[in-house]
Structure formats: structure tokens, C-alpha cells
N, C-alpha and C. Protein backbone atom coordinates (compact mmCIF):
# COMPACT_ATOMS: atom_id res chain seq x y z
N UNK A 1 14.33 -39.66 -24.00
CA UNK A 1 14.70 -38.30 -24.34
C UNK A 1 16.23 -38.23 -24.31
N UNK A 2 16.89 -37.77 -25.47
CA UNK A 2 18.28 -37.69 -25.29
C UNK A 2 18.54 -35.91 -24.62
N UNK A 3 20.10 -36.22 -24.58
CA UNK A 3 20.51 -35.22 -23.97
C UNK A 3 20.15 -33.54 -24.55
N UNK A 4 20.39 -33.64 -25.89
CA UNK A 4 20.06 -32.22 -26.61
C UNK A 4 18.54 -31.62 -25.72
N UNK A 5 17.96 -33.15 -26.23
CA UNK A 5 16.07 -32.58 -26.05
C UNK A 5 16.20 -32.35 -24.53
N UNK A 6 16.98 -32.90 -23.81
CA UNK A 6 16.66 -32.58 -21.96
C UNK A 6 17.06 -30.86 -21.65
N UNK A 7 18.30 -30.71 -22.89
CA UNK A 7 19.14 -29.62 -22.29
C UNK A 7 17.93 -28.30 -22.84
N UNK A 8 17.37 -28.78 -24.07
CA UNK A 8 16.49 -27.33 -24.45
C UNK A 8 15.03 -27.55 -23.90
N UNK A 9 14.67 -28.59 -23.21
CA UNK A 9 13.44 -28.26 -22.05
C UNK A 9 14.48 -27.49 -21.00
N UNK A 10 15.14 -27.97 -20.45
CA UNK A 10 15.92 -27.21 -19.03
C UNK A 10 15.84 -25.19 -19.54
N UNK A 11 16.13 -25.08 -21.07
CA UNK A 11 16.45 -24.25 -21.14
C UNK A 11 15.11 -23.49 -21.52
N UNK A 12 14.37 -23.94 -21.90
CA UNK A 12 12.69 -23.28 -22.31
C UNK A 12 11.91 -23.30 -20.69
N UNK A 13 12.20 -24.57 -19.60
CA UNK A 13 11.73 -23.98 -18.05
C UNK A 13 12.54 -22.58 -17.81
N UNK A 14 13.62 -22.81 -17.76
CA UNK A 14 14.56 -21.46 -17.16
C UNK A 14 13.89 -20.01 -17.53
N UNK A 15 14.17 -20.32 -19.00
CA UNK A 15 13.57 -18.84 -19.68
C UNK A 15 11.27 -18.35 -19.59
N UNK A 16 10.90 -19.57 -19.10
CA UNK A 16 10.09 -19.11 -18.64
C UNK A 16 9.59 -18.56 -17.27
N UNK A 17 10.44 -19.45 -16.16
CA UNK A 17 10.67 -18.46 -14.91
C UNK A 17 11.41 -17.45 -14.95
N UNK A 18 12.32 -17.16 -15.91
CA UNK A 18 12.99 -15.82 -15.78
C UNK A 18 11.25 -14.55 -16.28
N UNK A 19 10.96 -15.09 -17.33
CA UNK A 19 9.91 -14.40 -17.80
C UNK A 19 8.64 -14.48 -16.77
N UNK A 20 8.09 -14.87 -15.89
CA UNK A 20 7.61 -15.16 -14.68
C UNK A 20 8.05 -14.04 -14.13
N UNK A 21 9.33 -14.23 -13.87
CA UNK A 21 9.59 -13.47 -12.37
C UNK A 21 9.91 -12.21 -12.88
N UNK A 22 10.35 -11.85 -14.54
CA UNK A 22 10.10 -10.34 -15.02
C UNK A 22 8.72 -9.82 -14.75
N UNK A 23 7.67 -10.65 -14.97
CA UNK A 23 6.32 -10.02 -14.69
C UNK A 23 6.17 -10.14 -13.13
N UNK A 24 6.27 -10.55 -12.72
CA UNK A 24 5.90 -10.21 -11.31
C UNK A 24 6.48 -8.86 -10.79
N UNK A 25 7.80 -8.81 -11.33
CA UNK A 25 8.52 -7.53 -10.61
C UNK A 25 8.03 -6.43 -11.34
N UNK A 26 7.79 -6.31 -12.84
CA UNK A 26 7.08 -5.57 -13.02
C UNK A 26 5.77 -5.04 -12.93
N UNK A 27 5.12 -6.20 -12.19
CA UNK A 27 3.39 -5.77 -11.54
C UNK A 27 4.16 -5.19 -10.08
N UNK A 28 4.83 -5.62 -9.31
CA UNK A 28 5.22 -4.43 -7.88
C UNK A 28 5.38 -3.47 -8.48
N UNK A 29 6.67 -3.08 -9.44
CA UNK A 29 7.01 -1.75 -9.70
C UNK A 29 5.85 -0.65 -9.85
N UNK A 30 4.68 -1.31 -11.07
CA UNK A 30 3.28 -0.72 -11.39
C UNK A 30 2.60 -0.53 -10.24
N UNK A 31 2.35 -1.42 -9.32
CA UNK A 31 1.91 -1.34 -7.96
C UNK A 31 2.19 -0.69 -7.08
N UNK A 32 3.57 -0.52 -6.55
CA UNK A 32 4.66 0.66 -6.21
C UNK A 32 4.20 2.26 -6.74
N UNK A 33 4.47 2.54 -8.05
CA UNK A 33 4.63 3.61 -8.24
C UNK A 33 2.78 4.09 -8.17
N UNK A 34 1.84 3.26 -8.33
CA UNK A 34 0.88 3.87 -7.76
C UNK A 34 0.06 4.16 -6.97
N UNK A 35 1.04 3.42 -5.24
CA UNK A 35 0.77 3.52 -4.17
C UNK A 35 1.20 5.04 -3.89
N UNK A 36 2.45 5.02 -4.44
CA UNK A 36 3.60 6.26 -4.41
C UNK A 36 2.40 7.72 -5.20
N UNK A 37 2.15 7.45 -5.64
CA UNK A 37 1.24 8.81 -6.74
C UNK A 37 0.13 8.67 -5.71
N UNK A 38 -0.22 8.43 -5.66
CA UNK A 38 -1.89 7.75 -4.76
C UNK A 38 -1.71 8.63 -3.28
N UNK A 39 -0.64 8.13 -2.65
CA UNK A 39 0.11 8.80 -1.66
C UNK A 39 0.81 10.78 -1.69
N UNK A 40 1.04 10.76 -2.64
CA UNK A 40 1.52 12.19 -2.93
C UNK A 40 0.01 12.98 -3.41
N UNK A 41 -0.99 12.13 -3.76
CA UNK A 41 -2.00 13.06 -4.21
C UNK A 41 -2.72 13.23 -3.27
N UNK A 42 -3.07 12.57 -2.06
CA UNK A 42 -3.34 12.46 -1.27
C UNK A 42 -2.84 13.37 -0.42
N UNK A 43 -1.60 13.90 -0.19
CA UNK A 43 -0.81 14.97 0.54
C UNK A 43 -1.13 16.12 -0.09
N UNK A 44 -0.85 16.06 -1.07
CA UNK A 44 -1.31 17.36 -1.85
C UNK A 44 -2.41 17.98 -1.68
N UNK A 45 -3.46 16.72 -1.93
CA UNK A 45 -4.99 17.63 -1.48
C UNK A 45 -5.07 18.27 -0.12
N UNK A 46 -4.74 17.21 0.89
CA UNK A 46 -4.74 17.86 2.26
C UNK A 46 -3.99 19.28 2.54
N UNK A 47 -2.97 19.43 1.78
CA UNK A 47 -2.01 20.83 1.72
C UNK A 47 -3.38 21.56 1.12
N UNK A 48 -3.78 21.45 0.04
CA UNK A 48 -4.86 22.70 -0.74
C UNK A 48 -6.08 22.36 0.41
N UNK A 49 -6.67 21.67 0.99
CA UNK A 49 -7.40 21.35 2.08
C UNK A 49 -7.01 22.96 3.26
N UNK A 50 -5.56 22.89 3.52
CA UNK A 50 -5.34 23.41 4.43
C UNK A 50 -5.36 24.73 4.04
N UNK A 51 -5.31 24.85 2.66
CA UNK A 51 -4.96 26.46 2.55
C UNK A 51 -6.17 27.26 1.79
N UNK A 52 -7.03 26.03 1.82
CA UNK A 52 -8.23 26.81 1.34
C UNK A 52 -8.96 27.31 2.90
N UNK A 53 -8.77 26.37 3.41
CA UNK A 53 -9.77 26.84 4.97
C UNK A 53 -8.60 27.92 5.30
N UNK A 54 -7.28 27.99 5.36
CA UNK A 54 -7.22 29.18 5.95
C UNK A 54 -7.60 30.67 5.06
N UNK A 55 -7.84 30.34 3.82
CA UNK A 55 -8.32 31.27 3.42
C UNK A 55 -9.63 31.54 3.57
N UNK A 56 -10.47 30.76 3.86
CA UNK A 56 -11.68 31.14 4.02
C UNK A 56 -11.61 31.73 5.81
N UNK A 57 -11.09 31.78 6.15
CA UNK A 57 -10.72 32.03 7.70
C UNK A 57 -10.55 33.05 7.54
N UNK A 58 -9.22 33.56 7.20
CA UNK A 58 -8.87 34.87 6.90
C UNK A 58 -10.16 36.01 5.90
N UNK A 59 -10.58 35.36 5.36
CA UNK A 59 -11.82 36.19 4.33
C UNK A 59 -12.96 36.55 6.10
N UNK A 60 -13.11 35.21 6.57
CA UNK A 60 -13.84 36.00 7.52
C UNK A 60 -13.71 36.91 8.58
N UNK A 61 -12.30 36.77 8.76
CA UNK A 61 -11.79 37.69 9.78
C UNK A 61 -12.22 39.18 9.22
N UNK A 62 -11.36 39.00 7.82
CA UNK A 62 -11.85 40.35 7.43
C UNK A 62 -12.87 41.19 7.02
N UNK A 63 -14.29 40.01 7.14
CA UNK A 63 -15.56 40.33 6.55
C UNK A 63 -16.24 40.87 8.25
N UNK A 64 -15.58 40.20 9.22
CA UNK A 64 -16.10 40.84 10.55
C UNK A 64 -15.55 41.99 11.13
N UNK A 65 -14.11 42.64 10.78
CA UNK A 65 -13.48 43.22 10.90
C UNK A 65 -13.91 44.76 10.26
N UNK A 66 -14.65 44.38 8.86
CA UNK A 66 -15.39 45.18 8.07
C UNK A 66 -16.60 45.68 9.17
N UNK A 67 -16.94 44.27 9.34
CA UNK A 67 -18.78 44.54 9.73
C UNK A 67 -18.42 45.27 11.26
N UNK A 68 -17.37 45.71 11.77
CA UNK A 68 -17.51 45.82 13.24
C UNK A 68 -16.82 47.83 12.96
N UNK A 69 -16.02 47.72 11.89
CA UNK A 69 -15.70 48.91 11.93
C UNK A 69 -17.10 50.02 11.28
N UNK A 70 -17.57 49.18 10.63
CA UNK A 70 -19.01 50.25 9.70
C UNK A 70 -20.11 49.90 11.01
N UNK A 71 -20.22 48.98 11.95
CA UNK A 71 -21.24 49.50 12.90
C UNK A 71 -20.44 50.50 13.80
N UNK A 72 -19.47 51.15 14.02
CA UNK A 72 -18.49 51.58 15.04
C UNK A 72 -19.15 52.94 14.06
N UNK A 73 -19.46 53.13 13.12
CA UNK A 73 -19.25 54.05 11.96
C UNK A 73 -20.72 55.26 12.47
């Protein structure tokens, strides 16, 4: 193998670990951002979690609050 042919294998390995290691970083990034979403949706529900029970809380306060003033009645 002369020198040309050594220098454009050296250069067809290179450019395929560069292309390698573009895909890899771009499977974390993909991986990343949907740990990240996965994570925020997850918070989110628990927030509407929290504010549905206190609304159903509050509905009953006021459904006993009802029922105690019309037996008082």
C-alpha cells in the first residue's frame, strides 16, 4: 500500500469515528431531552394531582357546610 492509499484509509477511519461519535451524542441528547419531558410531565401531573384533590376537598367542605346549615334550618 503506498502512501496516498494509507493516508485516505487514515482519513475514511477518522471520518467514520467522527460519524460514530456524532451518533452517539446525538442518541444522549434524544435520550436527555426525553428523560427531561418525561420528568416535567411527571411534575405537572402531580401539580393537577394536587389541585384536583384540593378541589374536591373544598367542594366537600362546602357540600357539608350546606348539609349542616339546612339541618340547623
Amino acid at each position: 500500500m503506498n502512501t496516498e492509499e494509507y493516508a485516505r484509509q487514515l482519513m475514511v477511519e477518522e471520518r467514520h469515528e467522527r460519524e460514530h461519535l456524532q451518533d452517539n451524542l446525538s442518541s444522549r441528547a434524544v435520550q436527555e431531552m426525553a428523560a427531561n419531558t418525561n420528568h416535567e410531565t411527571e411534575e405537572r401531573a402531580r401539580e393537577l394531582l394536587t389541585q384536583d384533590r384540593q378541589h374536591n376537598q373544598h367542594l366537600q367542605e362546602n357540600l357539608l357546610e350546606r348539609t349542616v346549615e339546612d339541618f340547623e334550618q
